[in-house]
PDB file of N, CA and C in Angstrom:
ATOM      1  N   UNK A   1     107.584  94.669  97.272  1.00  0.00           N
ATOM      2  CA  UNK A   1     106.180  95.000  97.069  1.00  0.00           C
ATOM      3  C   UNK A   1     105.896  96.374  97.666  1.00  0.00           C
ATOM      4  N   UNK A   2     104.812  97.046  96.662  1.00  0.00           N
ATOM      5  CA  UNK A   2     105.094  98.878  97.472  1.00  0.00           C
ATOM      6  C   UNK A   2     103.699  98.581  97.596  1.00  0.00           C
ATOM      7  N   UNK A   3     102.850  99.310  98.629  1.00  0.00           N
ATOM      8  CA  UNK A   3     101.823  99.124  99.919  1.00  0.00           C
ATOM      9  C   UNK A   3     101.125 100.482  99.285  1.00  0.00           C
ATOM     10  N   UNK A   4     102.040 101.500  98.534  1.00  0.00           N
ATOM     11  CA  UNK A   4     100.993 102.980  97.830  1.00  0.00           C
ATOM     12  C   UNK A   4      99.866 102.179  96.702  1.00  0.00           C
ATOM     13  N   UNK A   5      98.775 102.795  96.701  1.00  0.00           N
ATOM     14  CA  UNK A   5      98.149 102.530  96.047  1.00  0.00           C
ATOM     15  C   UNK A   5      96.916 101.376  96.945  1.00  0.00           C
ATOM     16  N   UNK A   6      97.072 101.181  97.546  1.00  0.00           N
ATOM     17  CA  UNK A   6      96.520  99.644  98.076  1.00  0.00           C
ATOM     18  C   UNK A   6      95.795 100.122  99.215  1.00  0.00           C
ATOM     19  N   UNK A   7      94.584  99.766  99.715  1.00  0.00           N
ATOM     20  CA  UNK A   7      93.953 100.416 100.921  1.00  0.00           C
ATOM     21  C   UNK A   7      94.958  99.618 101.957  1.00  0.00           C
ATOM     22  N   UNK A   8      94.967 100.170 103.310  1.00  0.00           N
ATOM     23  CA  UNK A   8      95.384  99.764 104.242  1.00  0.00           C
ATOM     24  C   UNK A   8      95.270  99.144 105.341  1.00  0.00           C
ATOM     25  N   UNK A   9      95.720  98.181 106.273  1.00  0.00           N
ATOM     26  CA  UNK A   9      94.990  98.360 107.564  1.00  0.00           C
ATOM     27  C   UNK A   9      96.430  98.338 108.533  1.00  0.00           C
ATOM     28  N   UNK A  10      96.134  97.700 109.971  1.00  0.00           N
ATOM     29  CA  UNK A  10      96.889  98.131 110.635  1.00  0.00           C
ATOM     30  C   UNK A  10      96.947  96.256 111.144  1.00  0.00           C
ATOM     31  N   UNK A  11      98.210  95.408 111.585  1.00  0.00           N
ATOM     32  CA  UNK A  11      98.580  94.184 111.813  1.00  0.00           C
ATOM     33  C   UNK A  11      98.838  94.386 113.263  1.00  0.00           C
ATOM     34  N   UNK A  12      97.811  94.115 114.625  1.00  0.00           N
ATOM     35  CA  UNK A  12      97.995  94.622 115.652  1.00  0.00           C
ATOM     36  C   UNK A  12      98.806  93.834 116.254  1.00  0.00           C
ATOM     37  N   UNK A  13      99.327  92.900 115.434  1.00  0.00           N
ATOM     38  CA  UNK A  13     100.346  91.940 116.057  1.00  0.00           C
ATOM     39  C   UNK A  13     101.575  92.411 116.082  1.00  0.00           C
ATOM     40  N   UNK A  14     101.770  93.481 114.759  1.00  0.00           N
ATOM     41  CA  UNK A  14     103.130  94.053 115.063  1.00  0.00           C
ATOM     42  C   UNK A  14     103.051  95.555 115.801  1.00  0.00           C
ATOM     43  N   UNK A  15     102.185  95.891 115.623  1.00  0.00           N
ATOM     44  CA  UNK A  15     101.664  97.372 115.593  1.00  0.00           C
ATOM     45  C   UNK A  15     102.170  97.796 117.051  1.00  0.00           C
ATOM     46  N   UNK A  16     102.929  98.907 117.343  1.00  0.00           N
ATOM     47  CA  UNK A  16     103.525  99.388 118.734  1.00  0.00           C
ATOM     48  C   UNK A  16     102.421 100.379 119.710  1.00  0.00           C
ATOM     49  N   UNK A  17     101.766 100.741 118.218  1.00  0.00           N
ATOM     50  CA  UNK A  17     100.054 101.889 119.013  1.00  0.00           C
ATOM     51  C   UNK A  17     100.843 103.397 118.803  1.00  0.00           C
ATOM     52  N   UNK A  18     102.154 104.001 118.455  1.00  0.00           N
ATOM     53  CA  UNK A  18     102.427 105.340 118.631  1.00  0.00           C
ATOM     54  C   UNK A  18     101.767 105.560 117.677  1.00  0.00           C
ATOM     55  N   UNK A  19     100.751 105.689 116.766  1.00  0.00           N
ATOM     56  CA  UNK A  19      99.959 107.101 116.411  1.00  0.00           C
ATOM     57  C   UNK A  19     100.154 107.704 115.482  1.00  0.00           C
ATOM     58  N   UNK A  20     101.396 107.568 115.252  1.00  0.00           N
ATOM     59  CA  UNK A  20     101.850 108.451 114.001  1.00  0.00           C
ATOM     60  C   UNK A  20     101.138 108.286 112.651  1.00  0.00           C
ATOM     61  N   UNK A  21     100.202 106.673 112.447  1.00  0.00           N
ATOM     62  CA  UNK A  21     100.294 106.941 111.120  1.00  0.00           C
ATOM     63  C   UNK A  21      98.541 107.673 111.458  1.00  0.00           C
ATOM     64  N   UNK A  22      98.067 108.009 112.320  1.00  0.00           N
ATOM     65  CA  UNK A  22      97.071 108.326 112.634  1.00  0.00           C
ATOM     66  C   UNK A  22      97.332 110.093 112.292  1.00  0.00           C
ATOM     67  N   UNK A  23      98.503 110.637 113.067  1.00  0.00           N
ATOM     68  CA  UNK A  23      98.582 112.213 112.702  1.00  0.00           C
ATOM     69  C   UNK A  23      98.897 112.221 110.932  1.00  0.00           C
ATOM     70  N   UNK A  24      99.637 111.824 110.375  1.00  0.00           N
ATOM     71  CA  UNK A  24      99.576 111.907 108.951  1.00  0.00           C
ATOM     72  C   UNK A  24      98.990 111.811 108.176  1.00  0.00           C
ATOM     73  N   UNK A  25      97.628 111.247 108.553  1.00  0.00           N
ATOM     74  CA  UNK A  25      96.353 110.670 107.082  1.00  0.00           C
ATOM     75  C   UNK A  25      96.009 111.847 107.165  1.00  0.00           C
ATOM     76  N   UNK A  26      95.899 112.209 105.590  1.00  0.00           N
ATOM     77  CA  UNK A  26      94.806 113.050 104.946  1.00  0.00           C
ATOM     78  C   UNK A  26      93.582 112.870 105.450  1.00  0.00           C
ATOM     79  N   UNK A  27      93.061 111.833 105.164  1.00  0.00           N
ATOM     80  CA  UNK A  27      92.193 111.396 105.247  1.00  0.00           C
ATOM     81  C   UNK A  27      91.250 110.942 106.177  1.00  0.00           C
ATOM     82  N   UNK A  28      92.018 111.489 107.795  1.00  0.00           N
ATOM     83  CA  UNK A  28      91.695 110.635 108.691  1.00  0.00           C
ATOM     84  C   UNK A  28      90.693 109.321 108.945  1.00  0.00           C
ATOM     85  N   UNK A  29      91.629 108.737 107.843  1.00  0.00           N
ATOM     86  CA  UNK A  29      91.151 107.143 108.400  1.00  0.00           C
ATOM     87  C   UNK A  29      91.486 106.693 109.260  1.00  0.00           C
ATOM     88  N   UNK A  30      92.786 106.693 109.957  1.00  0.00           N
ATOM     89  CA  UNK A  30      92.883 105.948 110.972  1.00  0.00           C
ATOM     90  C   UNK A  30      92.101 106.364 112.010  1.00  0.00           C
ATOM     91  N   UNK A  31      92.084 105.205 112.880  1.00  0.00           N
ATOM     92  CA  UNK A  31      90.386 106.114 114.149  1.00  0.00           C
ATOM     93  C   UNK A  31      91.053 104.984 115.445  1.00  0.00           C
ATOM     94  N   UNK A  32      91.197 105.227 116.573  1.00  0.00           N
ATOM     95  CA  UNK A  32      91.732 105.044 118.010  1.00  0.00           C
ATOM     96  C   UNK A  32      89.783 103.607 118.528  1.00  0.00           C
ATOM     97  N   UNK A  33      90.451 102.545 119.167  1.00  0.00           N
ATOM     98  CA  UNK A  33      89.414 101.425 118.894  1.00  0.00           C
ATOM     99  C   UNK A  33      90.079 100.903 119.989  1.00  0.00           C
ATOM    100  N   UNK A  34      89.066 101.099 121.364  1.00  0.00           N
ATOM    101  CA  UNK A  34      88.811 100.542 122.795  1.00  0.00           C
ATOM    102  C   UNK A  34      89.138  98.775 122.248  1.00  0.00           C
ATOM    103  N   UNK A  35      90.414  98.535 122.987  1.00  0.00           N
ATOM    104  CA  UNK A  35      90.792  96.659 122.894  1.00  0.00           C
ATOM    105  C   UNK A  35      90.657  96.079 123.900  1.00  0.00           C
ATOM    106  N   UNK A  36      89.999  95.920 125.042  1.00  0.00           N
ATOM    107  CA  UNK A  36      90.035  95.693 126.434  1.00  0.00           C
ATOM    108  C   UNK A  36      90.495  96.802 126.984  1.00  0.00           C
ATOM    109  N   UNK A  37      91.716  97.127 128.146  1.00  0.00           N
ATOM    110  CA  UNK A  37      92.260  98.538 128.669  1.00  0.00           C
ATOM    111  C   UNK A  37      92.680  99.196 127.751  1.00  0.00           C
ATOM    112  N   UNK A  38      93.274  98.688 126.579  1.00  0.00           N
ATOM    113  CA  UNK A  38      94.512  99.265 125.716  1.00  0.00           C
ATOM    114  C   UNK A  38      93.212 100.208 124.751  1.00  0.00           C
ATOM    115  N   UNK A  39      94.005 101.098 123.696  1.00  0.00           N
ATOM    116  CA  UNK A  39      93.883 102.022 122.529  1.00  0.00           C
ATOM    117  C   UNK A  39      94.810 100.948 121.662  1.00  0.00           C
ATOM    118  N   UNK A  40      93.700 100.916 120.176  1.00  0.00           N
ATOM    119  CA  UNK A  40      94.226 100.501 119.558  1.00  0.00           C
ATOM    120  C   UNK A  40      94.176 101.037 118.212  1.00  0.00           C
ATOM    121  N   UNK A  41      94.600 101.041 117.420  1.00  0.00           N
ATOM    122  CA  UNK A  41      94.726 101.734 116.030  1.00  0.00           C
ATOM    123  C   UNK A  41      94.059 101.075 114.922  1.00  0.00           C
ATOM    124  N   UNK A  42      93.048 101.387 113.904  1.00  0.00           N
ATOM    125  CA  UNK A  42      92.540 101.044 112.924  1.00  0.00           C
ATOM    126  C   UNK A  42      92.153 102.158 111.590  1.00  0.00           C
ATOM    127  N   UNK A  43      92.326 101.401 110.637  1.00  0.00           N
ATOM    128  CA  UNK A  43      92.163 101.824 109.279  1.00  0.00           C
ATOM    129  C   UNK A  43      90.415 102.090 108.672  1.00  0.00           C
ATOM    130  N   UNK A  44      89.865 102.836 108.360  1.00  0.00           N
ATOM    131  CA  UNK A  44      88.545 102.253 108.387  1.00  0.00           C
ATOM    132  C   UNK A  44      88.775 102.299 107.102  1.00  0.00           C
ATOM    133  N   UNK A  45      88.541 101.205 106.107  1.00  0.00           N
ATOM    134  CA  UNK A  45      88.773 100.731 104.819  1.00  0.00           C
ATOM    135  C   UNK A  45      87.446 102.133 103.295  1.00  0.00           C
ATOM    136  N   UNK A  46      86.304 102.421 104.422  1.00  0.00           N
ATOM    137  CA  UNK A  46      85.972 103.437 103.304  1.00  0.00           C
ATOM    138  C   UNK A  46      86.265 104.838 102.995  1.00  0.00           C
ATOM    139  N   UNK A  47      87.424 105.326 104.382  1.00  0.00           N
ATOM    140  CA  UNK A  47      88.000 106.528 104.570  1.00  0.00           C
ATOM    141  C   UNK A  47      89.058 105.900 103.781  1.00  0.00           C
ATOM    142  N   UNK A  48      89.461 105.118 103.984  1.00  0.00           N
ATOM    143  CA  UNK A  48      91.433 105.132 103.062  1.00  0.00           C
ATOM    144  C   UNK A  48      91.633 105.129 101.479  1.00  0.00           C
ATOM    145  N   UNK A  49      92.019 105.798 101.446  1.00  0.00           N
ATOM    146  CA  UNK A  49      92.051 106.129  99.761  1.00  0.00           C
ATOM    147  C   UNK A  49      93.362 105.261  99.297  1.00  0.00           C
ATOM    148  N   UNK A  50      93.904 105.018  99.833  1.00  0.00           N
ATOM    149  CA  UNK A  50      95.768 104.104  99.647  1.00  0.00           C
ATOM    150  C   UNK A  50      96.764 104.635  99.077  1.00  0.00           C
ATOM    151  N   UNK A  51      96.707 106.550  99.585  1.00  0.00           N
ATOM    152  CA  UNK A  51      97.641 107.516  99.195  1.00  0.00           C
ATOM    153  C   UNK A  51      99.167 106.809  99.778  1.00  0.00           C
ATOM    154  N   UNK A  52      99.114 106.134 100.650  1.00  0.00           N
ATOM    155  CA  UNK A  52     100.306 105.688 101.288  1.00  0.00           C
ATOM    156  C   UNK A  52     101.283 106.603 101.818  1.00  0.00           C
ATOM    157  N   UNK A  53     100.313 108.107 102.493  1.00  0.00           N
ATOM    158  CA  UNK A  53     101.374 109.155 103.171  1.00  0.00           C
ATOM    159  C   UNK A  53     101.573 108.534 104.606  1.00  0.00           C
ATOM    160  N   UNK A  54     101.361 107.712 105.115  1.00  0.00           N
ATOM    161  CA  UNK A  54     101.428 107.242 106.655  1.00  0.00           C
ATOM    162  C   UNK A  54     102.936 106.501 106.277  1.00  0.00           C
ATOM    163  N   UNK A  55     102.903 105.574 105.425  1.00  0.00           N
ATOM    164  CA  UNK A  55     103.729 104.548 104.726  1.00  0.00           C
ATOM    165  C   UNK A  55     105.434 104.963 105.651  1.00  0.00           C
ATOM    166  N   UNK A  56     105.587 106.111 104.882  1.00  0.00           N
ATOM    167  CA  UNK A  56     107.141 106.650 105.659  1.00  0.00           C
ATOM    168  C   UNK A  56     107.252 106.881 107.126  1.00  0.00           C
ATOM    169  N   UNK A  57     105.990 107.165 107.692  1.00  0.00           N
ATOM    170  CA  UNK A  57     106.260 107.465 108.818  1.00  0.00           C
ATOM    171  C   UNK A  57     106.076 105.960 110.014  1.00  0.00           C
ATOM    172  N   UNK A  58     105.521 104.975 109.682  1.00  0.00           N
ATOM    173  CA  UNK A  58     105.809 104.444 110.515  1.00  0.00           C
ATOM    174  C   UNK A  58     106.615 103.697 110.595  1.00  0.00           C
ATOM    175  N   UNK A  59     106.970 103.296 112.260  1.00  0.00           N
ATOM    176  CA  UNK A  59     108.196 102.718 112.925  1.00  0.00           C
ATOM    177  C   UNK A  59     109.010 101.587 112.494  1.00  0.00           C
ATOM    178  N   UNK A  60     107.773 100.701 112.829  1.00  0.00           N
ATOM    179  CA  UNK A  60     107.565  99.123 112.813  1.00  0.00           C
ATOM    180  C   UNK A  60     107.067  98.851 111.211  1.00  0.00           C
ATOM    181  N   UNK A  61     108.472  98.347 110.641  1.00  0.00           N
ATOM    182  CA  UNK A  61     107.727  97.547 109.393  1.00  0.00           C
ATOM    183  C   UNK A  61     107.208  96.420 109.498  1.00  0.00           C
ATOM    184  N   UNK A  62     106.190  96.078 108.635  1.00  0.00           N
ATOM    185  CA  UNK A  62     104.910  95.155 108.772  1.00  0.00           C
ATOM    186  C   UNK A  62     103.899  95.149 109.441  1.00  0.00           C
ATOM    187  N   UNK A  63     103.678  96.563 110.298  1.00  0.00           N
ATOM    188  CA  UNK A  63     102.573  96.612 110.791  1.00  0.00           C
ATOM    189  C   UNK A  63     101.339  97.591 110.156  1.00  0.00           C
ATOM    190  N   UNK A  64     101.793  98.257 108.676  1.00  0.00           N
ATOM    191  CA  UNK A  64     100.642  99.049 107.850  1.00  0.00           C
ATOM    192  C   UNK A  64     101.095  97.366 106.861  1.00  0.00           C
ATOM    193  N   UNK A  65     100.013  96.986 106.403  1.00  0.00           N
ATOM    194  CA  UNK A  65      99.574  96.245 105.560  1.00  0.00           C
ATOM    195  C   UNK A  65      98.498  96.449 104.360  1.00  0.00           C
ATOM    196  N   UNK A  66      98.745  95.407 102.957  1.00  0.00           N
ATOM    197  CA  UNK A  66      97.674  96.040 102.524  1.00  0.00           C
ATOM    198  C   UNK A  66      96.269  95.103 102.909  1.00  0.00           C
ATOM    199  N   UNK A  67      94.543  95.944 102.686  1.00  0.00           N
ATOM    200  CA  UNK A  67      93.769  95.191 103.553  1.00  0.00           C
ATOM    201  C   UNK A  67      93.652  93.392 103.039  1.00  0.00           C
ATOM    202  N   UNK A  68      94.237  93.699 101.922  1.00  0.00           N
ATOM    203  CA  UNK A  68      93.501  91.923 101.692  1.00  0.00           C
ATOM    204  C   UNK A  68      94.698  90.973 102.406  1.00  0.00           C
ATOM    205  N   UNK A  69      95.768  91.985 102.902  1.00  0.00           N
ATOM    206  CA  UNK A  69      96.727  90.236 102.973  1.00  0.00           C
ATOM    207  C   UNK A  69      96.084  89.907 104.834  1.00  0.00           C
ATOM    208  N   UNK A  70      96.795  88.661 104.925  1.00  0.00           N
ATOM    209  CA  UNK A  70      96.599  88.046 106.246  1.00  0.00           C
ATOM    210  C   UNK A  70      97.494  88.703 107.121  1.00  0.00           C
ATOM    211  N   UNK A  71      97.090  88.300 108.553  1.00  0.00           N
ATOM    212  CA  UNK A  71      97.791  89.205 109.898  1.00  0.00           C
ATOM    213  C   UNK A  71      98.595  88.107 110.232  1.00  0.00           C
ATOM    214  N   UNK A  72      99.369  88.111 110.861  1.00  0.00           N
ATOM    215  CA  UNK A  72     100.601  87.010 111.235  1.00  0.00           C
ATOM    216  C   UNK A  72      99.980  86.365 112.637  1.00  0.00           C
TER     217      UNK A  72
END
């Protein structure tokens, strides 16, 4: 299943927090979201267009998702 095309979000269950897919959006959708102490990473669903340029760069597969599926 390919994730281009599809808005995105971020599965903070897998998600490690490095950032990267945050420096790569065009679009800066991704936006940094106070979790208790931690920084956490989010997609804001009307900035993401679902170019899927973050797609290659991050680490951890399964943690860019597309927005409709479920989080583990």
């Amino acid at each position: 299943m390919t994730l281009a095309g599809n808005k995105l979000k971020i599965d903070t269950a897998v998600c490690i927090r490095c950032g990267l897919c945050r420096e790569v959006c065009p679009e800066d959708a991704v936006h940094p979201k106070l979790h208790d102490i931690h920084h956490w990473f989010e997609v804001v669903p009307d900035e993401c267009t679902g170019c899927g340029e973050c797609l290659p760069y991050c680490v951890v597969p399964g943690a860019l998702v597309a927005a409709g599926a479920a989080s583990a």
